[in-house]
N, C-alpha and C. Protein backbone atom coordinates (compact mmCIF):
# COMPACT_ATOMS: atom_id res chain seq x y z
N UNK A 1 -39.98 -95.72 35.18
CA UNK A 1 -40.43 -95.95 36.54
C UNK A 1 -39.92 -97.32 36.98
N UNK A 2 -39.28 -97.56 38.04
CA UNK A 2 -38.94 -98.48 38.57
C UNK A 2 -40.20 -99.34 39.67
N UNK A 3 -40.31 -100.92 39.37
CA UNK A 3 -41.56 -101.89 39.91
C UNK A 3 -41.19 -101.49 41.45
N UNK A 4 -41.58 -101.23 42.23
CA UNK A 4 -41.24 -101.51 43.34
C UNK A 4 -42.49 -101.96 44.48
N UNK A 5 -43.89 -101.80 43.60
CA UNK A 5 -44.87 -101.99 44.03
C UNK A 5 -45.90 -101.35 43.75
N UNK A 6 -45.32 -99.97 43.31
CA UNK A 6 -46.35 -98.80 43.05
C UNK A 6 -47.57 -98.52 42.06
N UNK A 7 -48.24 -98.56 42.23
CA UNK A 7 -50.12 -98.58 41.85
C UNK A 7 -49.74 -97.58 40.75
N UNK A 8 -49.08 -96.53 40.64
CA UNK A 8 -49.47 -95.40 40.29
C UNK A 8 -49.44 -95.50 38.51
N UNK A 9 -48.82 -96.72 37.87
CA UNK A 9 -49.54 -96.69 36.54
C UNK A 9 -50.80 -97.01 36.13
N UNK A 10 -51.54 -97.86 36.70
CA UNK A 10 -52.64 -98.68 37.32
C UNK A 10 -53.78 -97.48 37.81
N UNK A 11 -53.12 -96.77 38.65
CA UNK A 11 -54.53 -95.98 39.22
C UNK A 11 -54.46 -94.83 37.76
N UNK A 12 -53.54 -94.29 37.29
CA UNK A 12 -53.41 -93.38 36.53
C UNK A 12 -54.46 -93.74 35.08
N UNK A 13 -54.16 -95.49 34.63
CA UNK A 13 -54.93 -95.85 33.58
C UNK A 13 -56.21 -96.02 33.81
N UNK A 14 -56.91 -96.21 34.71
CA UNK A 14 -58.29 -96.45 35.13
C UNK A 14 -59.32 -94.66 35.88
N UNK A 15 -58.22 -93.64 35.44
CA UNK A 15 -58.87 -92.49 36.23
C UNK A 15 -59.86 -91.92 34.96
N UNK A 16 -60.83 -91.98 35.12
CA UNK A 16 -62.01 -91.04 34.67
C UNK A 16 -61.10 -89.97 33.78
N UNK A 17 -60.72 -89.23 34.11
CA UNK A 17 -60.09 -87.98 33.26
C UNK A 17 -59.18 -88.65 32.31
N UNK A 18 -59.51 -88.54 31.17
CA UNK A 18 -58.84 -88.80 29.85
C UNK A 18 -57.24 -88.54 30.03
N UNK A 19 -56.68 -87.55 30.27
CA UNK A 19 -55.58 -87.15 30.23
C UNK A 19 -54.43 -87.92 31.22
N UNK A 20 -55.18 -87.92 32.11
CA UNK A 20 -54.48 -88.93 33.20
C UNK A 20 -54.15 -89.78 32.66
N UNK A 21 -55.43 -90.85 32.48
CA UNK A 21 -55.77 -92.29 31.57
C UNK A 21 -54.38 -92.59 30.30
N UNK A 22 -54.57 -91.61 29.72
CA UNK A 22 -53.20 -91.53 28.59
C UNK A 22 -51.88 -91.00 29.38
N UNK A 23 -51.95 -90.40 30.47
CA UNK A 23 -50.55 -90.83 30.93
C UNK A 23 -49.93 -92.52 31.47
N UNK A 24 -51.14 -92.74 32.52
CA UNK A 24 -51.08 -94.15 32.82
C UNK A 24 -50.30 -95.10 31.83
N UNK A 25 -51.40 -95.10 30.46
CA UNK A 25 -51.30 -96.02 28.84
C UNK A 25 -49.17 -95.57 28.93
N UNK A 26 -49.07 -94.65 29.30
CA UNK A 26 -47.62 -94.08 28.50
C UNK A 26 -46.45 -95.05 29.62
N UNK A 27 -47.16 -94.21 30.82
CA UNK A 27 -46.02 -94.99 31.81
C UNK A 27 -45.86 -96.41 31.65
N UNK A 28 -44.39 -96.69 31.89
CA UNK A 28 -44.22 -98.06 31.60
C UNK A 28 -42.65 -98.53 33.15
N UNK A 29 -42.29 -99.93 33.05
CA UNK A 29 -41.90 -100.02 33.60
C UNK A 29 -40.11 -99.81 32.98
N UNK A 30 -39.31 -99.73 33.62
CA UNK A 30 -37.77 -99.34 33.40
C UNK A 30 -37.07 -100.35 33.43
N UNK A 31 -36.79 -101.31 32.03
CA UNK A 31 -35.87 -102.82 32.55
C UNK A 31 -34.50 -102.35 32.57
N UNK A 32 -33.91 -101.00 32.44
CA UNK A 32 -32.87 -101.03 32.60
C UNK A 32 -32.19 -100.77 33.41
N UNK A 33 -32.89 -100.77 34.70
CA UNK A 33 -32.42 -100.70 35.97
C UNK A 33 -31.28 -101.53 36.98
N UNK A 34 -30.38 -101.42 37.29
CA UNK A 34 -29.29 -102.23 38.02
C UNK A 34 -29.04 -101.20 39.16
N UNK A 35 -28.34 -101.83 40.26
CA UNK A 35 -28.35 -101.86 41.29
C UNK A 35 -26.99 -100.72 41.60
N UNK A 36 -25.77 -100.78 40.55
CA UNK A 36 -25.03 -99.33 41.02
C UNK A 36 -25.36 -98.08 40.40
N UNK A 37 -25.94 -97.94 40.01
CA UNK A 37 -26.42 -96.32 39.29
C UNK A 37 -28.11 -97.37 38.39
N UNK A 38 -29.09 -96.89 39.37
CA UNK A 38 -29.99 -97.17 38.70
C UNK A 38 -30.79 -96.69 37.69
N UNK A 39 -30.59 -95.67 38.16
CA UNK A 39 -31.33 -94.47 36.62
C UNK A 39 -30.64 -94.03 35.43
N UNK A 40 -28.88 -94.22 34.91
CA UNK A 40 -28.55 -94.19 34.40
C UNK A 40 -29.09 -94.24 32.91
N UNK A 41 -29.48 -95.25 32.59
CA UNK A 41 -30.09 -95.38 31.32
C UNK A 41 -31.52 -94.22 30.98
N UNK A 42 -32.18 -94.44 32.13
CA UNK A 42 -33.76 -93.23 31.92
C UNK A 42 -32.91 -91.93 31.83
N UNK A 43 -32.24 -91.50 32.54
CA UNK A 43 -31.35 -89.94 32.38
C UNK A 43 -30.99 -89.67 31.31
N UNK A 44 -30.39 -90.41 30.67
CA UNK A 44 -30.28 -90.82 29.39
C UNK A 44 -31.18 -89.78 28.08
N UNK A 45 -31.98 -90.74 28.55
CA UNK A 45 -33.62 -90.61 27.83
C UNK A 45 -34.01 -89.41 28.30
N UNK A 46 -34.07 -88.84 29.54
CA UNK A 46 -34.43 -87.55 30.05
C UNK A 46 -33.59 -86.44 28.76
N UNK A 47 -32.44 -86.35 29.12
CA UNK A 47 -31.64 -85.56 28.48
C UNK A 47 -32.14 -85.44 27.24
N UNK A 48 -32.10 -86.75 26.47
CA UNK A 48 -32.71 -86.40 25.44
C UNK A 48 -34.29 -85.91 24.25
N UNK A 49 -34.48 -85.89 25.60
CA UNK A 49 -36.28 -85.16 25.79
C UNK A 49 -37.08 -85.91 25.16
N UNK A 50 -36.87 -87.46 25.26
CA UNK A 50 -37.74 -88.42 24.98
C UNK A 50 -38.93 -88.97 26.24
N UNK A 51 -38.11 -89.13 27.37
CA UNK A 51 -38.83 -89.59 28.43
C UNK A 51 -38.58 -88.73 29.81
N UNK A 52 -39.34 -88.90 30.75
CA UNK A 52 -39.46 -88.42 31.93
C UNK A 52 -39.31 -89.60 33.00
N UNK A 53 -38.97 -88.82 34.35
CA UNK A 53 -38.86 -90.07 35.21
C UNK A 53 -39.14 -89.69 36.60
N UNK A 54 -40.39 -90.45 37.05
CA UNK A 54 -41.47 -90.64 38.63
C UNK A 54 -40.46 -90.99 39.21
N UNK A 55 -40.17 -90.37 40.73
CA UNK A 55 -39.37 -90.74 41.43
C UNK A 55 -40.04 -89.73 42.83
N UNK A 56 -39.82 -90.81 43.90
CA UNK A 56 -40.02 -89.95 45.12
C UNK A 56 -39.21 -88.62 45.21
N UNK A 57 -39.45 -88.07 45.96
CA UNK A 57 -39.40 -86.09 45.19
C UNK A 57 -37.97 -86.19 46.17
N UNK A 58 -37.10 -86.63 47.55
CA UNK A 58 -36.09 -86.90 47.97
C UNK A 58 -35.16 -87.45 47.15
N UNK A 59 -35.44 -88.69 46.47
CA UNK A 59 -34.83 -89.82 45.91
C UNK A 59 -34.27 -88.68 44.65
N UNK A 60 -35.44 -88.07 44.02
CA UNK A 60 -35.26 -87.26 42.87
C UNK A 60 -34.36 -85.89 42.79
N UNK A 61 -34.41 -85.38 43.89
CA UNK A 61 -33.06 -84.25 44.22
C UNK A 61 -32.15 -84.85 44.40
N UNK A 62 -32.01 -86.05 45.19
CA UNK A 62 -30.49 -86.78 45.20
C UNK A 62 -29.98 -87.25 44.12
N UNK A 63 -30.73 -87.90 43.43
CA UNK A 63 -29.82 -88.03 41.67
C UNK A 63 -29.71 -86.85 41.12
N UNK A 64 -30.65 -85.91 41.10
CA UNK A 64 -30.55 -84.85 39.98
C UNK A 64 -29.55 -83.76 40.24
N UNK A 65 -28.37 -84.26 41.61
CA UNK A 65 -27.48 -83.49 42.50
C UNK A 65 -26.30 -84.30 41.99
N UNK A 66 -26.48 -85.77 42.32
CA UNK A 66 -25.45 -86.42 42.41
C UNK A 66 -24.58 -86.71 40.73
N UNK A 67 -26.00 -86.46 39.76
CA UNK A 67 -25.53 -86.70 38.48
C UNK A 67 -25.26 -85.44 37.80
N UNK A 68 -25.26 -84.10 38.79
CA UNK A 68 -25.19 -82.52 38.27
C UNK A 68 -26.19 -82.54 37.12
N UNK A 69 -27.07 -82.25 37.13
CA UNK A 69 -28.49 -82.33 36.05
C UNK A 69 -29.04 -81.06 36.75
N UNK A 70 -28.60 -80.19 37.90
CA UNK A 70 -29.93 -78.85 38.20
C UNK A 70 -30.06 -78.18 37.19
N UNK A 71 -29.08 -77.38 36.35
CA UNK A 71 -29.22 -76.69 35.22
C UNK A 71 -30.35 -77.35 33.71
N UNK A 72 -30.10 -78.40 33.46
CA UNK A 72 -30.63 -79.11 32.09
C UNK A 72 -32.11 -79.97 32.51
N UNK A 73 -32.41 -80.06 34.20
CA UNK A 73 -33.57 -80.55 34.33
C UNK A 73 -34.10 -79.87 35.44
N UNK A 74 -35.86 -79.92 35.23
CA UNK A 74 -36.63 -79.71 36.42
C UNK A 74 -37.10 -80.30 37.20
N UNK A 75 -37.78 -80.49 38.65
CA UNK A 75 -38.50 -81.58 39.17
C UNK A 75 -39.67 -80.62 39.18
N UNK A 76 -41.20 -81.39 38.73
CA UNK A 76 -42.02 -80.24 39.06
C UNK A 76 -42.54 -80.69 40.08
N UNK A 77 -43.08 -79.13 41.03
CA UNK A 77 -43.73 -78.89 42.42
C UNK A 77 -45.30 -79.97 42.04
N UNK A 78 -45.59 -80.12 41.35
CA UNK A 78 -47.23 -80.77 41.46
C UNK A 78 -47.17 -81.97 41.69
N UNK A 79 -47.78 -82.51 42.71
CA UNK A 79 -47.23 -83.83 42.45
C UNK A 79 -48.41 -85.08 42.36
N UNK A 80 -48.09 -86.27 41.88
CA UNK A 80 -49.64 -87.28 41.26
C UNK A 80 -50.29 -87.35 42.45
N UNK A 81 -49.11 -88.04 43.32
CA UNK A 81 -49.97 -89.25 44.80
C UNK A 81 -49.04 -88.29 45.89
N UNK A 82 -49.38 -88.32 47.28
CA UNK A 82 -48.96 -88.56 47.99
C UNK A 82 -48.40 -89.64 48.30
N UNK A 83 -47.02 -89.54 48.96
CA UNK A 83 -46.66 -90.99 49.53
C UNK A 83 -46.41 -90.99 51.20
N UNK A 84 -46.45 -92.02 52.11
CA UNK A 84 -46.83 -92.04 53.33
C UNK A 84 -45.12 -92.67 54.08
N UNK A 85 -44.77 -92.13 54.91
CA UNK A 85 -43.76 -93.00 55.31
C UNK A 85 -44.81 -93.77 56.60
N UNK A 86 -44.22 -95.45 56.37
CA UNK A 86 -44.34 -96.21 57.44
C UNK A 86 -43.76 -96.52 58.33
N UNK A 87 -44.51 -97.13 59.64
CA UNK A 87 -43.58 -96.99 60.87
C UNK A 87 -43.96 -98.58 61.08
N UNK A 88 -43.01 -99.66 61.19
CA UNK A 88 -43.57 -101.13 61.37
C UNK A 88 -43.03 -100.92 62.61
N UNK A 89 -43.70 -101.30 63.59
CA UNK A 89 -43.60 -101.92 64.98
C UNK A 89 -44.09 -103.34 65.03
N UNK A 90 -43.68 -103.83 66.23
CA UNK A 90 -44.09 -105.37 66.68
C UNK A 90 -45.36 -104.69 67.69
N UNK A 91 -46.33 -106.01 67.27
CA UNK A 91 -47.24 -105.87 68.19
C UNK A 91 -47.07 -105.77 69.90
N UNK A 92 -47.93 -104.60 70.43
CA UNK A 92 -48.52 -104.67 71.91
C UNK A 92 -46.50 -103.80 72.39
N UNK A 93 -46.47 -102.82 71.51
CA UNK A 93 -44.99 -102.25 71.77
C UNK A 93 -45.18 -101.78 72.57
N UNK A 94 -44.47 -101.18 73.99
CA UNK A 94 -45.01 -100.10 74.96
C UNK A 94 -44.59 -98.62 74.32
N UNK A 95 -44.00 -98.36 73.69
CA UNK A 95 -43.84 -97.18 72.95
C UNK A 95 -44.61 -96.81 71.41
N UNK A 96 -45.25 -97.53 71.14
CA UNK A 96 -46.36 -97.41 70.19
C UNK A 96 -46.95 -96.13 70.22
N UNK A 97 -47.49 -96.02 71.56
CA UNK A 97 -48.34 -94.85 71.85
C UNK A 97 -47.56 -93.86 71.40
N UNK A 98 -46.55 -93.89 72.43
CA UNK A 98 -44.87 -91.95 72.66
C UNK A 98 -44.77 -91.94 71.23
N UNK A 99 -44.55 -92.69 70.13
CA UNK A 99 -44.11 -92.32 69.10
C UNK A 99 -45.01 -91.76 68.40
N UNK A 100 -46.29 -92.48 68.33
CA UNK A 100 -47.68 -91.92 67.62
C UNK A 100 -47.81 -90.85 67.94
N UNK A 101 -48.23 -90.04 69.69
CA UNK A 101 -48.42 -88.65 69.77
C UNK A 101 -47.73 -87.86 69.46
N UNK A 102 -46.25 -88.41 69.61
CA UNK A 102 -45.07 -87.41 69.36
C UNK A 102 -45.17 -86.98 67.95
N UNK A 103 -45.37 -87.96 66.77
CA UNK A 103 -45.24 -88.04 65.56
C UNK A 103 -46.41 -86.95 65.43
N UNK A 104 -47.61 -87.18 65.52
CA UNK A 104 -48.72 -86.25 65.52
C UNK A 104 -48.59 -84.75 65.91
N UNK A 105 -47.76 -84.56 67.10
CA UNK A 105 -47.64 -83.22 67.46
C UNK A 105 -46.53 -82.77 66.57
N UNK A 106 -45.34 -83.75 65.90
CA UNK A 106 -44.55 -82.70 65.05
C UNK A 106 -45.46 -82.49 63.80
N UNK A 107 -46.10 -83.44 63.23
CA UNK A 107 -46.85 -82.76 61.88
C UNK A 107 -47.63 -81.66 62.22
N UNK A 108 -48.34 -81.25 63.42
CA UNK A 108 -49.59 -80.55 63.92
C UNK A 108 -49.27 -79.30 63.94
N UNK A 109 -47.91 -79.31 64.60
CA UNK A 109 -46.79 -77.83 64.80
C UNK A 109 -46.66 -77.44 64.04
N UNK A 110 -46.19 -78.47 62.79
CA UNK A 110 -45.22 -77.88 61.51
C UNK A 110 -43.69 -77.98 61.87
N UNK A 111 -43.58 -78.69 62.79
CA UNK A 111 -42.15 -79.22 63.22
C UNK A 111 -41.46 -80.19 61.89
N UNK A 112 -42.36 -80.95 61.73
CA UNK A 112 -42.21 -82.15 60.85
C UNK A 112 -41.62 -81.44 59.27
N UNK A 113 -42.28 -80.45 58.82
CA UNK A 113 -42.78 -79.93 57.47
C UNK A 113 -40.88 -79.20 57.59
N UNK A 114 -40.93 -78.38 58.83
CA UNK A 114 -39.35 -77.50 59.05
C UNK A 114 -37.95 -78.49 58.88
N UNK A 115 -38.22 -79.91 59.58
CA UNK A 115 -37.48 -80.72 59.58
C UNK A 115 -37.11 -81.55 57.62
N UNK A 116 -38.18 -81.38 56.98
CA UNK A 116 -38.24 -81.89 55.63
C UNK A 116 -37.32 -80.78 54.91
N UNK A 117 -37.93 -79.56 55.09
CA UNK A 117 -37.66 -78.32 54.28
C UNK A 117 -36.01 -78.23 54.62
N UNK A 118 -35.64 -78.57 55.68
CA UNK A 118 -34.25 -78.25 56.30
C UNK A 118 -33.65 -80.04 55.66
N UNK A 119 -34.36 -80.87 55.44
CA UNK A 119 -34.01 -81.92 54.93
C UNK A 119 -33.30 -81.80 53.31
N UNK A 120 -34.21 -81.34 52.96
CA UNK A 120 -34.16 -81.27 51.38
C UNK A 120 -33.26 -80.42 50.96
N UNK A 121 -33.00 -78.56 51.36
CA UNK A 121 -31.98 -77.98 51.84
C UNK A 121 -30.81 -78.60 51.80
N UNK A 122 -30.14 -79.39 52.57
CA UNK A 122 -29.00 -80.76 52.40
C UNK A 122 -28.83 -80.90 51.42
N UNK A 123 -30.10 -81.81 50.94
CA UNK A 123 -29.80 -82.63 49.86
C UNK A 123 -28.92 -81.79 48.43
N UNK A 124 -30.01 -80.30 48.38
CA UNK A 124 -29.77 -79.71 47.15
C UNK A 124 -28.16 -79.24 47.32
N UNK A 125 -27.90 -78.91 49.15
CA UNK A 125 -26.39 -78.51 49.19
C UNK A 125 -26.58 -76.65 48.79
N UNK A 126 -25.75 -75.90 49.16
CA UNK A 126 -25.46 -74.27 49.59
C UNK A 126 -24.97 -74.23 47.72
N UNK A 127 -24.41 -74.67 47.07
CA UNK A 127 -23.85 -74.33 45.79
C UNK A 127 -24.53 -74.31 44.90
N UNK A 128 -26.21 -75.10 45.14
CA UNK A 128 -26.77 -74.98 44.00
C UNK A 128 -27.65 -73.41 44.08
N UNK A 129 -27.58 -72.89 43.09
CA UNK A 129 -27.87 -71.85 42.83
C UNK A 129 -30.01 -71.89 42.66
N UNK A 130 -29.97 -72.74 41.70
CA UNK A 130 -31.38 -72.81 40.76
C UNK A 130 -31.84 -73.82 42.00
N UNK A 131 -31.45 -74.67 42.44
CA UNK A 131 -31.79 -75.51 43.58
C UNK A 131 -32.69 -76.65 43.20
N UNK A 132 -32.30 -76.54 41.93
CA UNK A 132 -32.80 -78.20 40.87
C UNK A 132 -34.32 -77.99 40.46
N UNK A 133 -34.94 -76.43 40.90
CA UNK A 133 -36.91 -76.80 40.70
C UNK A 133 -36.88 -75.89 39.54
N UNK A 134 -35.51 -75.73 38.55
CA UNK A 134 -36.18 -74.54 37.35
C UNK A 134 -36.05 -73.09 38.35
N UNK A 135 -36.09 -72.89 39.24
CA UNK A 135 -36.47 -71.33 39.31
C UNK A 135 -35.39 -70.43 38.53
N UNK A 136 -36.18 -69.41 38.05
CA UNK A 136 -35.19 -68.22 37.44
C UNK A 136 -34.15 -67.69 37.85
N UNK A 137 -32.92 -67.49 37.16
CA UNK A 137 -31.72 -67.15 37.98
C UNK A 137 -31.59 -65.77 36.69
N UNK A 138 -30.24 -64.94 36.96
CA UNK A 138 -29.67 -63.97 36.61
C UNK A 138 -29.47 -64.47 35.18
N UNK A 139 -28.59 -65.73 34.91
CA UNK A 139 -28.43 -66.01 33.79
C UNK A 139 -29.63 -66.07 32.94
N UNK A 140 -30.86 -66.43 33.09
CA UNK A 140 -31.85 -66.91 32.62
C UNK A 140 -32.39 -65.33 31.89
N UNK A 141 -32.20 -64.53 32.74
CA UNK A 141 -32.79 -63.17 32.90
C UNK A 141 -32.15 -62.28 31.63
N UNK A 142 -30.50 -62.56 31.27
CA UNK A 142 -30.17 -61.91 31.01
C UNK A 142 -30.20 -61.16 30.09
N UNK A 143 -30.80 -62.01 28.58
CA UNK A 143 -30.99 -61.70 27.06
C UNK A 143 -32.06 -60.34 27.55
N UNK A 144 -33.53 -60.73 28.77
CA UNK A 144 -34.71 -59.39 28.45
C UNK A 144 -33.63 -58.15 29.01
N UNK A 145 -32.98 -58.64 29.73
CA UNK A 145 -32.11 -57.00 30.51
C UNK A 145 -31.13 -56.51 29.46
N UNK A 146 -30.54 -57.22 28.28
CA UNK A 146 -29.98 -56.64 27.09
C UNK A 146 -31.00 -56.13 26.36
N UNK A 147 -31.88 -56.85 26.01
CA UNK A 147 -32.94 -56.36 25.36
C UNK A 147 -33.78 -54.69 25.88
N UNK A 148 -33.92 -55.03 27.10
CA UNK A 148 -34.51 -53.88 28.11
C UNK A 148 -33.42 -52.44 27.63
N UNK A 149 -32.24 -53.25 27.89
CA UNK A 149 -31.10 -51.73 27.82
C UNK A 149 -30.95 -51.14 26.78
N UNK A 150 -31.08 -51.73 25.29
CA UNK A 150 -30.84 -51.57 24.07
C UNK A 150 -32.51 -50.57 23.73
N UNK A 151 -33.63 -51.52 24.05
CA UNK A 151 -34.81 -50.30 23.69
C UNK A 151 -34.77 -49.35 24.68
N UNK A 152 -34.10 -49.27 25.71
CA UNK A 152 -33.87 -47.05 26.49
C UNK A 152 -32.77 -46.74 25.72
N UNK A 153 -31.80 -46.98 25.38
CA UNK A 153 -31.05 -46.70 24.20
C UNK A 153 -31.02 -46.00 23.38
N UNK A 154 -31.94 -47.32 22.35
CA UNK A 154 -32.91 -46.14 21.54
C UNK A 154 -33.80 -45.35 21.28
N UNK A 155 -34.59 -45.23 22.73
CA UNK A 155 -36.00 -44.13 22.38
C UNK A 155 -34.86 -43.08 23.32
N UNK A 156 -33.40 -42.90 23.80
CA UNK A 156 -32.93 -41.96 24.05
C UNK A 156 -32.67 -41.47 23.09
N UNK A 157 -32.58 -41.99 22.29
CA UNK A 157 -31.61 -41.45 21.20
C UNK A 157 -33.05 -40.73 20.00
N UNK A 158 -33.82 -41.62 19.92
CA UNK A 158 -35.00 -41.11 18.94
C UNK A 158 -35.53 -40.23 20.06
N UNK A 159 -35.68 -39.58 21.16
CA UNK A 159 -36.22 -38.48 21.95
C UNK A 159 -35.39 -37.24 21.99
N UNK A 160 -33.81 -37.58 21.62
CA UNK A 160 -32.69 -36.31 21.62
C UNK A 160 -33.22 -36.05 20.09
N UNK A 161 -33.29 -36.84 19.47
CA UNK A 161 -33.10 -36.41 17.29
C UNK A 161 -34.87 -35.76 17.67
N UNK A 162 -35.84 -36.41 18.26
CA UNK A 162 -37.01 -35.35 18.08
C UNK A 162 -37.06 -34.53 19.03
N UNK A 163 -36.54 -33.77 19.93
CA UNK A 163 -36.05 -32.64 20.70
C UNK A 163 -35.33 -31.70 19.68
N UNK A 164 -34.25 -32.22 19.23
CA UNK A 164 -33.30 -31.42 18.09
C UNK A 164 -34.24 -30.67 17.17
N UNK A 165 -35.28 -31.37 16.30
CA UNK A 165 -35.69 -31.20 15.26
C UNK A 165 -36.86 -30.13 15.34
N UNK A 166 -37.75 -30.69 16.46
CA UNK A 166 -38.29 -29.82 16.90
C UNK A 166 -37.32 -28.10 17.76
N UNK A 167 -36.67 -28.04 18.36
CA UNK A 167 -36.20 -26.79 18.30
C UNK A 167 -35.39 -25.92 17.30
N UNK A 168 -34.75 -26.85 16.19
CA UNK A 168 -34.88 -26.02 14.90
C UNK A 168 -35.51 -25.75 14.44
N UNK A 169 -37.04 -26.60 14.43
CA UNK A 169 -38.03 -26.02 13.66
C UNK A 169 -38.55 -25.07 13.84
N UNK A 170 -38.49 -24.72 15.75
CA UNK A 170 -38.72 -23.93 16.54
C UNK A 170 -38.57 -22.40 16.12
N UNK A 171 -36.70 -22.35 15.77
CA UNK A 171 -36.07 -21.17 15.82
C UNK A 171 -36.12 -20.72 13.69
N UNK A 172 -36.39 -21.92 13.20
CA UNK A 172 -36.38 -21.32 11.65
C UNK A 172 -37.75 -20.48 11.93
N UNK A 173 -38.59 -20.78 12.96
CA UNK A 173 -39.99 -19.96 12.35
C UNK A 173 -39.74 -18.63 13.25
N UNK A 174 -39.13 -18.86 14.01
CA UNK A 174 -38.79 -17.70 14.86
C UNK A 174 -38.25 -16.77 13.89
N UNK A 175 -37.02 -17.11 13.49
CA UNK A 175 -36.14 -16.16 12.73
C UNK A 175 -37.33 -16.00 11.49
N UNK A 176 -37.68 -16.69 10.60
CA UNK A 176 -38.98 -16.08 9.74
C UNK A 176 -40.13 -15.28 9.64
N UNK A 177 -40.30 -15.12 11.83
CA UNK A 177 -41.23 -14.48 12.13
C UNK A 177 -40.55 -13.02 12.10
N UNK A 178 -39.16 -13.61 12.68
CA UNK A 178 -38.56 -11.59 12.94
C UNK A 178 -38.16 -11.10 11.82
N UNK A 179 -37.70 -11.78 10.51
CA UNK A 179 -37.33 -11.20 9.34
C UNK A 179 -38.32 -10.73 8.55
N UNK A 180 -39.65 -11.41 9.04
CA UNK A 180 -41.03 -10.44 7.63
C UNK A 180 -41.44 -9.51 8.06
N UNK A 181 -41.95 -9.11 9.75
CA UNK A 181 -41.95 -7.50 9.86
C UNK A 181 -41.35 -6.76 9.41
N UNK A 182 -39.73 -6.70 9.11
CA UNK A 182 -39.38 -5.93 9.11
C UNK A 182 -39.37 -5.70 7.44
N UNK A 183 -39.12 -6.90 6.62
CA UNK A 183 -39.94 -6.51 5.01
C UNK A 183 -41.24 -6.36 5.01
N UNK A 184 -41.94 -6.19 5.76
CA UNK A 184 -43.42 -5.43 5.49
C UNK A 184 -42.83 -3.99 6.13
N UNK A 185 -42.22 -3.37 7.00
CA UNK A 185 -42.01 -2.15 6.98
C UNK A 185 -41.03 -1.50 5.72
N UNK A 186 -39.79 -2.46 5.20
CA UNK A 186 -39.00 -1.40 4.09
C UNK A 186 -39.97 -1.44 3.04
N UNK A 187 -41.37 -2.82 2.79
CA UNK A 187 -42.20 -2.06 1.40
C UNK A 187 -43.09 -0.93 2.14
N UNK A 188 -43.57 -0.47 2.99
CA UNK A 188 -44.63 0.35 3.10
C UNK A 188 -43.55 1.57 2.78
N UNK A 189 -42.33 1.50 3.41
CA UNK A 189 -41.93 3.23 3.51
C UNK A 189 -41.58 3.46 1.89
């Protein structure tokens, strides 16, 4: 996790729920951070399924795009905190107000939420397939649909051999039925 101000190891170590609490204890800060590829080193660590890495959920599709990671990583949908974007104005603005209602009526609509969704969309780009969240693709699928094809396969094949077996068994009793009448008639005569 990179310092940038954020509470969220802090609130995490002090939460009532144990589990949290021991994530908090875990999170730590990232000194290996520099300024042209900052996550470099934690990706690193990701890959090698030692560590994980908090990142605003934008910030986090744009590396996990820019460094081709959709296939080998997930971002998960749950997320700790909300985060708020701020709007700094100078005091006594005359547009303070237009922006506030405006801002209010796109979240209210769901204007705001269409504009994110169509945001993020971008980010992931038309080529990614899995679209960086883990979801299941064809490849993923493919071993149960071999698997799937191989057991109709064989209960075709074990349903033809007990079809077979059963209608020979069928016709030996048949033919055994028509051959003893007729030796119970050559002993009587």
């Amino acid at each position: 996790m990179y310092e940038y101000g954020s509470t969220v190891p802090e609130s995490l170590r002090s939460s009532e729920n144990p589990i949290l609490a021991e994530l908090g204890r875990r999170l730590y800060i990232d000194p290996n951070i520099t300024l042209n590829d900052p996550y470099a080193a934690t990706l690193e660590l990701v890959m090698k399924r030692t560590h994980t890495l908090i990142l605003p959920i934008d910030y986090m599709i744009y590396t996990q795009h820019r460094k081709n990671l959709t296939r080998d990583t997930y971002i998960m949908r749950e997320k700790i905190y909300n985060h708020f974007m701020i709007w700094l104005l100078r005091r006594n603005t005359p547009y303070t107000r237009l922006i506030s209602d405006n801002l209010i009526r796109l979240l209210e609509t769901g204007i705001l939420s269409k504009i994110y969704q169509r945001h993020t969309g971008s980010l992931l780009g038309k080529s990614s397939a899995a679209q960086g969240d883990g979801a299941l693709n064809l490849e993923h699928l493919q071993g149960a649909f071999i698997v799937l094809g191989l057991g109709v396969v064989v209960s075709a094949i074990t349903l033809l051999m007990e079809l077979s077996y059963s209608v020979s068994k069928h016709k030996k009793r048949r033919s055994s039925l028509t051959h003893e009448p007729s030796n119970a008639k050559n002993e009587d005569a």
